[in-house]
Protein backbone atom coordinates (compact mmCIF):
# COMPACT_ATOMS: atom_id res chain seq x y z
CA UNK A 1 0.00 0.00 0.00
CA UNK A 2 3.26 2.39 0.19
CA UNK A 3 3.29 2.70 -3.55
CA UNK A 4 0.01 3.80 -3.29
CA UNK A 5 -0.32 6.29 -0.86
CA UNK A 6 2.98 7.38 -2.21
CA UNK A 7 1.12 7.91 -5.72
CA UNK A 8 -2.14 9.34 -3.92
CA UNK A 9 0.23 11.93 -2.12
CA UNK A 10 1.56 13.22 -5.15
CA UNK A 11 -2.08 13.38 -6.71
CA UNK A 12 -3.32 14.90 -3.90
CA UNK A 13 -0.61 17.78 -3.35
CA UNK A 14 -1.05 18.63 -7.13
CA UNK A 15 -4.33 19.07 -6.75
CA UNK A 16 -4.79 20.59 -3.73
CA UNK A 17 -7.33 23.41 -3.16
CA UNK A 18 -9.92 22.06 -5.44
CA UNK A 19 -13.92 21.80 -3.86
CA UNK A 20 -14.59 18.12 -5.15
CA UNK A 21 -13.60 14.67 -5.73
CA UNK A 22 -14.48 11.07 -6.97
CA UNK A 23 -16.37 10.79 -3.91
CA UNK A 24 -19.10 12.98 -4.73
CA UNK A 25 -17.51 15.74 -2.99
CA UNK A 26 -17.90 14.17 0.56
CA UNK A 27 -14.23 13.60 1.41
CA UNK A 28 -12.54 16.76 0.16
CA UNK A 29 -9.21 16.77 1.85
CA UNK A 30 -9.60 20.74 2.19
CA UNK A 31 -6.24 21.86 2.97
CA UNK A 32 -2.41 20.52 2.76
CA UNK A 33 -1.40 20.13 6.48
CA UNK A 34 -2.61 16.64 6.47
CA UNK A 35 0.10 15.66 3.95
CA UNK A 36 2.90 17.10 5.91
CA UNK A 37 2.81 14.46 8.27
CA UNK A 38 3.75 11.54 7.26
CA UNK A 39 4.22 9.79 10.07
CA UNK A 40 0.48 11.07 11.47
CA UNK A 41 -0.39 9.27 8.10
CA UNK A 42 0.84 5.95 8.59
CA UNK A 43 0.02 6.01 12.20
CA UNK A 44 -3.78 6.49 10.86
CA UNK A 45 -3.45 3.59 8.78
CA UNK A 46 -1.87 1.45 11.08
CA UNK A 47 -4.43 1.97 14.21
CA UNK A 48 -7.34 1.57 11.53
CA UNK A 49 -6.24 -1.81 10.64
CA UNK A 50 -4.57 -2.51 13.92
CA UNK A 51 -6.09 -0.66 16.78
CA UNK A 52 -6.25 -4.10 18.58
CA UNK A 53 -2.49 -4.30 18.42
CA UNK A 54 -1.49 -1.25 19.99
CA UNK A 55 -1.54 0.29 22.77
CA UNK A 56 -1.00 3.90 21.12
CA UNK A 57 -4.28 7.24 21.64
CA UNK A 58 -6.66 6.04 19.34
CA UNK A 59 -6.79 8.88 16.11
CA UNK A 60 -10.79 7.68 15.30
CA UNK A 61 -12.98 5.10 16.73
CA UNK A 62 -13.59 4.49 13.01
CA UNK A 63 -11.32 1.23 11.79
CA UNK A 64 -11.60 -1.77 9.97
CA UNK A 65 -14.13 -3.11 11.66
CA UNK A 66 -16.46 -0.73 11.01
CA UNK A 67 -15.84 0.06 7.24
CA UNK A 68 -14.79 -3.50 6.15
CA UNK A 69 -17.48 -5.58 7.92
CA UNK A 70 -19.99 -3.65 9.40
CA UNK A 71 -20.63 -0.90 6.93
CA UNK A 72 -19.35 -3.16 3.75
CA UNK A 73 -20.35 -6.34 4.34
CA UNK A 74 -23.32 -6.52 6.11
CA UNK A 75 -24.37 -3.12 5.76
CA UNK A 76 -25.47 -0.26 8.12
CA UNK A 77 -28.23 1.47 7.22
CA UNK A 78 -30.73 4.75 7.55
CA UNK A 79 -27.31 6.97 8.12
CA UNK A 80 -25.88 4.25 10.46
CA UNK A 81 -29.69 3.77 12.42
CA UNK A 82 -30.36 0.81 11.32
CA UNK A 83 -27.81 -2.11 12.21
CA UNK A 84 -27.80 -5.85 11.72
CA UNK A 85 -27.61 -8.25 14.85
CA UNK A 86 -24.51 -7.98 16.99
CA UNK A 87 -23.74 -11.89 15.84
CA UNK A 88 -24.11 -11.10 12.18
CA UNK A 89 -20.88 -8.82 11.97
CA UNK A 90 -18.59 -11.11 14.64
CA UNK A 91 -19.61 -13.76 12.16
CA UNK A 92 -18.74 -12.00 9.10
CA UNK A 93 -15.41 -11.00 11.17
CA UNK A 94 -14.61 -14.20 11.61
CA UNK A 95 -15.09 -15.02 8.05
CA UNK A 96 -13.69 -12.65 6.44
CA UNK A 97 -10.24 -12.90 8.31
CA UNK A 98 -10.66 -16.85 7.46
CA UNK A 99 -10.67 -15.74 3.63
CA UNK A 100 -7.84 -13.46 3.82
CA UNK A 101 -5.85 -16.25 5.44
CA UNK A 102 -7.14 -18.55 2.61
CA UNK A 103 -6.82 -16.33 0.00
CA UNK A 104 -2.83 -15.55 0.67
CA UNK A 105 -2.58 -19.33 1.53
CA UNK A 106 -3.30 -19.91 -1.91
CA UNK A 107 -1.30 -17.41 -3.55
CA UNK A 108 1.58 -18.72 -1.69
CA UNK A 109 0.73 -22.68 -2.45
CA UNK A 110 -0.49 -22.23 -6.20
CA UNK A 111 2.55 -19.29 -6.94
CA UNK A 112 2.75 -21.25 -10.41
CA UNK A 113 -1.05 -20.41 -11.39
CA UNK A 114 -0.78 -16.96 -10.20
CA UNK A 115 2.23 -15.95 -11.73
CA UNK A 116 0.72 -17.82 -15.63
CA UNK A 117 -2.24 -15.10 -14.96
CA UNK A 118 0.11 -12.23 -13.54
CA UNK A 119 -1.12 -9.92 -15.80
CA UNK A 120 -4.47 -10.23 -14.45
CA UNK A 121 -3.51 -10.42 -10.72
CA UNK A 122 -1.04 -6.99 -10.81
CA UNK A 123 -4.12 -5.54 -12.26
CA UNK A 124 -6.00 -6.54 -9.29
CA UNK A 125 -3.74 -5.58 -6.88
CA UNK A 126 -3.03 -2.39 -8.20
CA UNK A 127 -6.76 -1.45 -8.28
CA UNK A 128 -7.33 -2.05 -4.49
CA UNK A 129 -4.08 -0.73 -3.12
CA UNK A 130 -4.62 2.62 -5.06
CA UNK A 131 -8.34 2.53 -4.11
CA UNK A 132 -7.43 2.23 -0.58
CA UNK A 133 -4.29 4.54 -0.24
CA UNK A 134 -6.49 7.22 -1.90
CA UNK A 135 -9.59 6.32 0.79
CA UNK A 136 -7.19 6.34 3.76
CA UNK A 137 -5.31 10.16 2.81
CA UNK A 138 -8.37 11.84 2.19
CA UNK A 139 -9.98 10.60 5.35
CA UNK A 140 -6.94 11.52 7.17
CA UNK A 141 -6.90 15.06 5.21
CA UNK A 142 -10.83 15.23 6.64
CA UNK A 143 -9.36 14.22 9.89
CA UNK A 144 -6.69 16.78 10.21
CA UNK A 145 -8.45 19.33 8.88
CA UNK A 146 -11.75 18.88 10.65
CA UNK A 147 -11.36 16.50 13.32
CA UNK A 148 -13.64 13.60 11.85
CA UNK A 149 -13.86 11.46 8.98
CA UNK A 150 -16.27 10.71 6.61
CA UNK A 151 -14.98 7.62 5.41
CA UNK A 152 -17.91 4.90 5.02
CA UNK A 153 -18.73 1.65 3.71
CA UNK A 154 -20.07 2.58 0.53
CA UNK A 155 -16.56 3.83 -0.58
CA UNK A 156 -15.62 0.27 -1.08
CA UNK A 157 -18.03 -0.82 -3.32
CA UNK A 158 -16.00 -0.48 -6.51
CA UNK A 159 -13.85 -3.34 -4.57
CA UNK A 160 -16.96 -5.45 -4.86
CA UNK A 161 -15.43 -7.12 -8.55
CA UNK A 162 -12.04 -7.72 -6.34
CA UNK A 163 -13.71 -9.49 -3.35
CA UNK A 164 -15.59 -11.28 -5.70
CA UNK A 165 -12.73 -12.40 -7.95
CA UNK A 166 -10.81 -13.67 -4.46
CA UNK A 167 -13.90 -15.88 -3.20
CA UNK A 168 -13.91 -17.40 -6.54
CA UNK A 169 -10.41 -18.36 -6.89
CA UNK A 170 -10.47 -19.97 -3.60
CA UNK A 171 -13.88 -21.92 -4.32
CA UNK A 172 -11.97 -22.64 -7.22
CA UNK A 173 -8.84 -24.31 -5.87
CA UNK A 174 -10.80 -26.54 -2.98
CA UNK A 175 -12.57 -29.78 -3.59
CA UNK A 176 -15.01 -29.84 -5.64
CA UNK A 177 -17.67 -30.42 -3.21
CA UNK A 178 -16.42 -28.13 -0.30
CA UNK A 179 -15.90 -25.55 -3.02
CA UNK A 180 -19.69 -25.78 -4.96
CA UNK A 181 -20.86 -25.33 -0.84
CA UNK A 182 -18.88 -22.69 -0.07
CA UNK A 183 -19.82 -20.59 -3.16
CA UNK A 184 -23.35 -21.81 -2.75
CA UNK A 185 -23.10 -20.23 1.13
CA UNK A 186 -21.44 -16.88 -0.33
CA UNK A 187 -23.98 -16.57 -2.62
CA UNK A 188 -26.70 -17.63 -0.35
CA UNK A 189 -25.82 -15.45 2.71
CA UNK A 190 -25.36 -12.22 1.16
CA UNK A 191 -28.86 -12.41 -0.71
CA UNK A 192 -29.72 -13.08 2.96
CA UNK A 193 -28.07 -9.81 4.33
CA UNK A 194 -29.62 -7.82 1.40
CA UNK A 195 -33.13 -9.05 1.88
CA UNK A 196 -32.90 -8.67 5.77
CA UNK A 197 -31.66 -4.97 5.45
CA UNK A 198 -34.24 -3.74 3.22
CA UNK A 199 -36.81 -5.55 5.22
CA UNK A 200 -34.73 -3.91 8.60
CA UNK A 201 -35.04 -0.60 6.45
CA UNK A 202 -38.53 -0.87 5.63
CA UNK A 203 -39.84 -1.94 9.42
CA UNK A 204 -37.70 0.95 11.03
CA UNK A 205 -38.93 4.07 8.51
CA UNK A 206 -42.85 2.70 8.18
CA UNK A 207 -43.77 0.73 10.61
C-alpha cells in the first residue's frame, strides 16, 4: 500500500485546493497540512487496521471493523440507524479474516497459477491498493483538517469485482464439493443480508 499512498500523495498535493472529488464531494481533503505528516499518516493507517495491536491514543474510533465488515459487508443502514444483529458482523469478522488467510494461503501454495495469470492479478492488486491509499489520505486530510472522517462503507463498493474475484479463486482451488458449498453459502448469505436490510429498512422508517 506504500506505492500507493505514495502515488495518492503526489495526486493529492497537485491538486490541492480544489472543492470536489471522486467521492461525490464528501471527502474533500480541504487543505495541505494533512500531507505534511507523514508519520500522522501511517500512524492512521496502522491503528485503523490494527487498533487491537497497539496500545498507542486512538486517532478515530472508526477502523476496519467498522468500514470493512460492518458498513461493507453486512451493511449499516438509515445513516448508520439501522444495524444488523450484533452476531451477524462477529460472524462475518470471523469469516472474512478466514478468507484473507485462505486467499494468501493460496497465492503462496499455487505461486505457479498466479504468476501464468500475472497480468491479471497486478491488475487486481493495483486497483485495491490505489483505491485504498487514496480512501485512507483523504480521510486523514478530513481528519486533520476537521477532526472527523467521513470515510464509510459505501466507498468500497468499486472493490466489490475484487472481493468477488478472491472468493472465486479460492472456491476454485478446494474440492469440488467443499468448493460448490462454499460458493453456494457466499452466494446464499449475502442475498440473505440484502433481503434482511431492506426488510430492517422498511420496518424501522414505516412501521
Amino acid at each position: 500500500m506504500g506505492v500507493g499512498i505514495a502515488v495518492a500523495l503526489i495526486y493529492s498535493d497537485a491538486h490541492a485546493g480544489t472543492t470536489g472529488t471522486s467521492f461525490g464531494g464528501e471527502l474533500t481533503g480541504s487543505g495541505r497540512s494533512g500531507l505534511r505528516d507523514l508519520s500522522g499518516l501511517f500512524d492512521y493507517v496502522w491503528q485503523f487496521y490494527f487498533s487491537p495491536m497497539t496500545e498507542m491514543v486512538p486517532i478515530t474510533e472508526i477502523g476496519y471493523r467498522q468500514i470493512f465488515v460492518e458498513q461493507f459487508l453486512a451493511g449499516t443502514f438509515g445513516s448508520l440507524d439501522v444495524r444488523q444483529p450484533v452476531a451477524v458482523y462477529r460472524v462475518l469478522e470471523v469469516a472474512q479474516g478466514v478468507g484473507l488467510l485462505a486467499v494468501f494461503g493460496y497465492v503462496i501454495a499455487r505461486w505457479d497459477l498466479v504468476r501464468r495469470r500475472g497480468a491479471q492479478a497486478i491488475v487486481l492488486v493495483c486497483f485495491t491498493v490505489c483505491n485504498l491509499a487514496l480512501l485512507h489520505l483523504a480521510a486523514w486530510q478530513d481528519l486533520s483538517e476537521a477532526g472527523a472522517t467521513l470515510l464509510a462503507g459505501r466507498y468500497l463498493l468499486p472493490l466489490v469485482a475484487v472481493f468477488g474475484a478472491a472468493v472465486a479463486f479460492v472456491v476454485a482451488l478446494l474440492p469440488r464439493r467443499l468448493g460448490v458449498a462454499l460458493g453456494a453459502t457466499a452466494l446464499a448469505g449475502g442475498a440473505a443480508l440484502t433481503i434482511s436490510g431492506i426488510a430492517m429498512s422498511v420496518v424501522r422508517f414505516n412501521a
